[in-house]
Every structure is written in C-alpha cells, then in structure tokens.
Protein backbone atom coordinates (compact mmCIF):
# COMPACT_ATOMS: atom_id res chain seq x y z
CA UNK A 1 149.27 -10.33 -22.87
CA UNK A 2 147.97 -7.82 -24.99
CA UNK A 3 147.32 -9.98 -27.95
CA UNK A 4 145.48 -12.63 -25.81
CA UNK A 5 143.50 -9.41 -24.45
CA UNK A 6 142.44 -8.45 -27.73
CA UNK A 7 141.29 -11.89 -28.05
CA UNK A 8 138.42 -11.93 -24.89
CA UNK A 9 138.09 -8.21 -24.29
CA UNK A 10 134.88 -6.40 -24.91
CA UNK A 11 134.10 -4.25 -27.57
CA UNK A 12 133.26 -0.39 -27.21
CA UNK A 13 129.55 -1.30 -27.71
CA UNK A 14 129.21 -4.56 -25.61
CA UNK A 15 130.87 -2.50 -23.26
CA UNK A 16 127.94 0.44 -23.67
CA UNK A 17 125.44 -2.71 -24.22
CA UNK A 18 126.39 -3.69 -20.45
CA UNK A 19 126.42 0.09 -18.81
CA UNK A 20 122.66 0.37 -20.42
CA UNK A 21 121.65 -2.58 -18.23
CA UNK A 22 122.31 -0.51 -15.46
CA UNK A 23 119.53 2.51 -16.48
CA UNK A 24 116.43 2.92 -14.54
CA UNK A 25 112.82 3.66 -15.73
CA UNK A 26 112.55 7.71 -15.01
CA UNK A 27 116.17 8.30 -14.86
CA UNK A 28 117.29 11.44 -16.20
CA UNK A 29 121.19 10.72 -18.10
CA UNK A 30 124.09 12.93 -20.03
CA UNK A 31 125.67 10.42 -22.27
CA UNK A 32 129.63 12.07 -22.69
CA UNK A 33 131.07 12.65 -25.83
CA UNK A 34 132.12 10.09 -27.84
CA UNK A 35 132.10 6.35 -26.41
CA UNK A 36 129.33 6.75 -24.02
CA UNK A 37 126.92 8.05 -26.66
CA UNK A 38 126.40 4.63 -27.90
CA UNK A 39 124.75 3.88 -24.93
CA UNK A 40 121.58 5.21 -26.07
CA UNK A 41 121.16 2.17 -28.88
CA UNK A 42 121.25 -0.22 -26.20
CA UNK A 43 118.24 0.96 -23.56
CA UNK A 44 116.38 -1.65 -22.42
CA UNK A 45 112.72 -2.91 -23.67
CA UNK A 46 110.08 -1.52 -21.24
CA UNK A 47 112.25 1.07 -19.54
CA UNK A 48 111.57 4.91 -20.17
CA UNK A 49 115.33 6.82 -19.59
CA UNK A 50 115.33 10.32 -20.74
CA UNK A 51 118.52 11.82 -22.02
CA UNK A 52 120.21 14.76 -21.82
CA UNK A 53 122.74 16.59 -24.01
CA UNK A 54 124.64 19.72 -22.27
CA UNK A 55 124.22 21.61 -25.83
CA UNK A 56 120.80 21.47 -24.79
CA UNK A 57 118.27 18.95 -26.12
CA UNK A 58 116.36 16.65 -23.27
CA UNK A 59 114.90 13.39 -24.52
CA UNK A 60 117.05 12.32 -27.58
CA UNK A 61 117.53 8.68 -28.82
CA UNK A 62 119.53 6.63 -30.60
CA UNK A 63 121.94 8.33 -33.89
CA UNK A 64 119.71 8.17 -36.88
CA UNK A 65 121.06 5.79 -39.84
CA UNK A 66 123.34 7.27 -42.10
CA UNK A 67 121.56 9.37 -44.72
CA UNK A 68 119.23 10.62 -42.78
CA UNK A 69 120.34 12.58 -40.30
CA UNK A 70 118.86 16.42 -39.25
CA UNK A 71 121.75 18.32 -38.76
CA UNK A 72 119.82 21.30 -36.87
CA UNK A 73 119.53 17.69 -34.12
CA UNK A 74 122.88 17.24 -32.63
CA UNK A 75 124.11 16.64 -29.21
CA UNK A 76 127.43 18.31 -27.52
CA UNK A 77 129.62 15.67 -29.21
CA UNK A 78 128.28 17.42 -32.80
CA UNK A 79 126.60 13.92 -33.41
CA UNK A 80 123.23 13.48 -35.39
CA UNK A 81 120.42 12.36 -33.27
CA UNK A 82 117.03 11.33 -32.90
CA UNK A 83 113.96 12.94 -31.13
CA UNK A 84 111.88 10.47 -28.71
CA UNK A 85 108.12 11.87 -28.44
CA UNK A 86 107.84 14.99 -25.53
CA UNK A 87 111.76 16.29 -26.19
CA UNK A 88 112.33 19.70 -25.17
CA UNK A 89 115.33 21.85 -26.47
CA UNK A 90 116.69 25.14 -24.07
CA UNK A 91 119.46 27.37 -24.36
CA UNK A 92 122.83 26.03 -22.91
CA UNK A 93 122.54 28.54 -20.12
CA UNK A 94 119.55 26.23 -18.80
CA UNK A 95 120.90 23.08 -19.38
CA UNK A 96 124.05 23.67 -17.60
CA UNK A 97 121.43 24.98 -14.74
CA UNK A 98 120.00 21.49 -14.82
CA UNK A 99 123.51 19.72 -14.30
CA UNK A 100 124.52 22.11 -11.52
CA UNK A 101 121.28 22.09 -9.91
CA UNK A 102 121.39 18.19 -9.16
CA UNK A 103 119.02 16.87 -11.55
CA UNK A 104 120.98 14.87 -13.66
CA UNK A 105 120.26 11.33 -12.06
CA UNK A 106 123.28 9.86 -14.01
CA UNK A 107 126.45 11.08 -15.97
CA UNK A 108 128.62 8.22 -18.21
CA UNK A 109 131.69 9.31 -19.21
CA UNK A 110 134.81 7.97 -20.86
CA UNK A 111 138.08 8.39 -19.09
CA UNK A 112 141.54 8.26 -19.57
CA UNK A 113 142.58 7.12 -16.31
CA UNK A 114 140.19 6.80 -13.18
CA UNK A 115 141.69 6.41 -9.25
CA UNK A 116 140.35 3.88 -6.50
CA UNK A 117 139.28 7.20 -4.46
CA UNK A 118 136.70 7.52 -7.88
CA UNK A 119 139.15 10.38 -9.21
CA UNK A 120 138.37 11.19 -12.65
CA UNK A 121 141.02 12.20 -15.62
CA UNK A 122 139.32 12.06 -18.88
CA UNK A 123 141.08 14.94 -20.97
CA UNK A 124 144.41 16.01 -21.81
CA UNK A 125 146.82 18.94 -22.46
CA UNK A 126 148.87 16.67 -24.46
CA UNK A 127 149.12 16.78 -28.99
CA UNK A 128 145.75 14.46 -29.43
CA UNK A 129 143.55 14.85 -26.49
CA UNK A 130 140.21 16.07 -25.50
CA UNK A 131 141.56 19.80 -25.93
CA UNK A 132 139.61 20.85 -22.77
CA UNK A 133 137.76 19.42 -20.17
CA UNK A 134 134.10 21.88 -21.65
CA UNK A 135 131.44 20.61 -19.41
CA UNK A 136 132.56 17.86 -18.03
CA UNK A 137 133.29 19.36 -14.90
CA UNK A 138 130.24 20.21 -14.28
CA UNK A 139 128.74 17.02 -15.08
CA UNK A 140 131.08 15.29 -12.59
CA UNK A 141 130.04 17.03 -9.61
CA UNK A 142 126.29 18.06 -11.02
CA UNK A 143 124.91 14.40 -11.50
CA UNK A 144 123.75 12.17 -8.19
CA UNK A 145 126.17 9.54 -9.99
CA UNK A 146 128.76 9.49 -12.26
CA UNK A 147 129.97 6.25 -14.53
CA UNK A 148 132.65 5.31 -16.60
CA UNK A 149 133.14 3.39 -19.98
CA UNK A 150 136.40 2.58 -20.68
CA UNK A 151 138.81 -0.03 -22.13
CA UNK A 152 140.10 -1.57 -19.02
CA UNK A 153 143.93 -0.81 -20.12
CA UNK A 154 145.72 1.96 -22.74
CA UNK A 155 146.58 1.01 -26.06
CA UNK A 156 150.23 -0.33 -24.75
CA UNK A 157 148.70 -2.30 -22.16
CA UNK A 158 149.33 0.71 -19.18
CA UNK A 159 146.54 0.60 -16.42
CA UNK A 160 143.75 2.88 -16.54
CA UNK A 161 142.40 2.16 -13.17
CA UNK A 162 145.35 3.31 -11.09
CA UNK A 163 145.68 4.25 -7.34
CA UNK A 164 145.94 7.85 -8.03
CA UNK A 165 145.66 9.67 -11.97
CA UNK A 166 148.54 10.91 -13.28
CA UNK A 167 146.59 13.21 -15.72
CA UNK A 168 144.97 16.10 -15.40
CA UNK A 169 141.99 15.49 -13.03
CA UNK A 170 137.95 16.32 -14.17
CA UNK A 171 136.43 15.72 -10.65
CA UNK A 172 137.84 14.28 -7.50
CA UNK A 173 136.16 11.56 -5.80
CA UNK A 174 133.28 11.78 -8.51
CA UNK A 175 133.24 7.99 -10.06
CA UNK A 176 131.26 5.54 -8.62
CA UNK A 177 131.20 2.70 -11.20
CA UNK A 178 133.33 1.95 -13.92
CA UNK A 179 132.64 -0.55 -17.07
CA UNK A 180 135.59 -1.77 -18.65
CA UNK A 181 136.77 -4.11 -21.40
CA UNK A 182 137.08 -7.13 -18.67
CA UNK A 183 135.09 -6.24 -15.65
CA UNK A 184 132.49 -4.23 -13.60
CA UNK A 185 133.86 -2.35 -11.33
CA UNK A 186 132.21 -0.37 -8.14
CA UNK A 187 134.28 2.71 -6.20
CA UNK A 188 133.48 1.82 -2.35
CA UNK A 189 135.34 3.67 0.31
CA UNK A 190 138.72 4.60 -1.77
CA UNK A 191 138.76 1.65 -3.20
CA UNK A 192 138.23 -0.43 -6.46
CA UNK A 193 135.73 -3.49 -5.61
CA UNK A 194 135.26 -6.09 -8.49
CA UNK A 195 131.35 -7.00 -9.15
CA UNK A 196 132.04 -8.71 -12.64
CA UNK A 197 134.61 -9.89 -14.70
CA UNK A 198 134.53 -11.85 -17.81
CA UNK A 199 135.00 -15.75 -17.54
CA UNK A 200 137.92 -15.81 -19.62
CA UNK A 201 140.08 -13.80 -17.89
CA UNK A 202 141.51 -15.06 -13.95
CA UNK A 203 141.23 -12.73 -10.99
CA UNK A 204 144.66 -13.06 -10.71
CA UNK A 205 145.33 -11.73 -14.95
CA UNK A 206 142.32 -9.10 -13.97
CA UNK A 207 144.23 -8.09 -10.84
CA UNK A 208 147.91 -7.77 -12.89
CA UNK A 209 146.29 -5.33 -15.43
CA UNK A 210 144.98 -2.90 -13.17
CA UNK A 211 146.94 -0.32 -11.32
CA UNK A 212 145.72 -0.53 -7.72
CA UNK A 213 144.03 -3.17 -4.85
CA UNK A 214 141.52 -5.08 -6.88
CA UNK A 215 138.94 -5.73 -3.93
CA UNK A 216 136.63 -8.42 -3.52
CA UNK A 217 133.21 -8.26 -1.53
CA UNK A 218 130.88 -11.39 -1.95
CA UNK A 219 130.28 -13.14 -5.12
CA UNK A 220 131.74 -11.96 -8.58
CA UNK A 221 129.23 -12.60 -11.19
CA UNK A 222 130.44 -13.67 -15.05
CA UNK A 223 130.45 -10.55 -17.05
CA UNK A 224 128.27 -11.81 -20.54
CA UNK A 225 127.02 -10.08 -22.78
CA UNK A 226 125.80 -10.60 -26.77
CA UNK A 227 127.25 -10.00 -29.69
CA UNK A 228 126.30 -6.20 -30.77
C-alpha cells in the first residue's frame, strides 16, 4: 500500500497549493515552521492575506530566490523572506500579544499526529523532533482557527489522524481542518468528516489509512489540484 500511495499522494506543496485556496481577502495568518511556510507561494490572484511570523514581522511574502536573500528578513522558522508593501516589524513581546489577544484569524500548522476531537501533537521529546513545542501553544489556542498540513500517514504507513494522539499534545480540541496527502478533512463535533479526497484513492482505502471514524456529511468533492 505504501508504494501505490507514493504513487497518487500529494506532494508537500500541492498539499500547501490546496490549504492557500482556503485564505480569505483581509485575513490575518501565522504560517508554522517548516511545511506550512510554503503556503505563502501559493496565495491566490486578487486576494490580499497578510502574514504573520511570531519572531515578529507582519506582512511577509513568499521566500526570496536563492541568492538573494536579506538575512536581517527571517521568519520564526530562521527562513529568508520577502517584504509585501505596508509590513511592520515589533518586538516578540508584541507579537505574541497579537496571538494571545485573538487576532490571528488563522494558524496552519504541521502535525505529527492530530485526534477526531481536533487534538493537536506536532512536536516531540523523542532523538529527531521539534525539540519543543516554542510558540506553538500559543498559536493553537490564540488564532480564531487553527489548520493542519500534513502527509495523511507516517513514513511506515502508521495513521496520523487517530482517535486520540499518542504524542505529546500542543492544544486540545484546537484543529478544525486538516489537509493531507489524500483528502480534506473538517473536525465537526469530535469527529473527522471527509470534504475531499483524491479520485484515485476509494473511501474505503481512505478510510483503512486513517486511525479513527472517517465521517461522511453530503457530497465529497474530487480533491485536484496542479502540478506545482
């Protein structure tokens, strides 16, 4: 299965392509470290979404192209960036005043493992991991929403979406969407409800590689994307 998986699944950026579909003119967004930092290549033509970066930096875009980075410009992942016209920069004091304060409209984050009650574990203790969770916990309970970008199963073909995480937890009942390597998946009541899946892949595969009641509610839409 997981040879035929690497096959049809989604990449890490058609995966971030997809979760930038979802971002709304005016919206104000922490992209996590790592993964979910590629989102900001993929915002959509016409819409206005202003990012934020814990370290402190609001309105950054896209990584610059190799060579020509700033390295006084980074986010909290210690990535280059870009500037979009009207950024601000603040002291980390004030930024982490904007997450806690609610004004965050959106956080994406990667996980390790997420729960169908929207439980989040995205770092580790373990020889490897994130080595702690920084600001993440904040984000989790500071932003009106929280998303996920993840590969829809480990590297061994193990679950990620499980009934309850196994890991050490970020947030409890924080998730409320999750983007995966095969489907698009909404957290509704304790429970994982499917809202796209990729054509290649059956309900009934999609259902066997994920760790808890895969719910359907109405029609599940093709998950397409392009080639990035």
């Amino acid at each position: 299965m997981t040879e035929q998986l690497d096959k049809i699944k989604l990449s890490n950026a058609q995966i971030a392509w997809r979760a930038a579909q979802d971002l709304e003119t005016g919206f104000y967004v922490n992209l996590g470290i790592g993964f979910p930092e590629m989102i900001a290549r993929f915002q959509p033509e016409g819409r206005e979404v202003i990012y934020h970066t814990e370290n402190g930096v609001l309105g950054f875009g896209e990584a610059p192209k190799a060579g020509e980075e700033d390295w006084d410009l980074i986010n909290a992942g210690k990535k280059a960036i870009t500037l979009k016209p009207g950024a601000a920069f603040f002291h980390h004091a004030d930024s982490f005043a904007m997450v806690r304060g609610g004004h965050l409209d959106l956080a994406v984050l990667g996980a390790y493992q997420v729960a169908e009650t929207g439980d989040l574990a995205n770092w580790s203790t373990g020889a490897g991991g994130v080595p702690a969770v920084g600001g993440a916990m904040d984000l989790v309970h500071g932003a009106k929403r929280v998303a996920v970008v993840t590969d829809h199963v480990t590297k061994d073909g193990q679950p990620k979406l499980l009934r309850r995480c196994t890991m050490p937890l970020t947030g409890v009942g924080c998730v409320t969407r999750v983007y995966t390597s095969l489907a698009v998946v909404d957290v509704e009541g304790g429970r994982f409800v499917l809202r796209e899946k990729l054509p290649a892949i059956s309900l009934d595969d999609l259902r066997a590689l994920t760790g808890a009641t895969l719910h359907v509610s109405g029609p599940v839409a093709d998950l397409v994307v392009p080639e990035v």
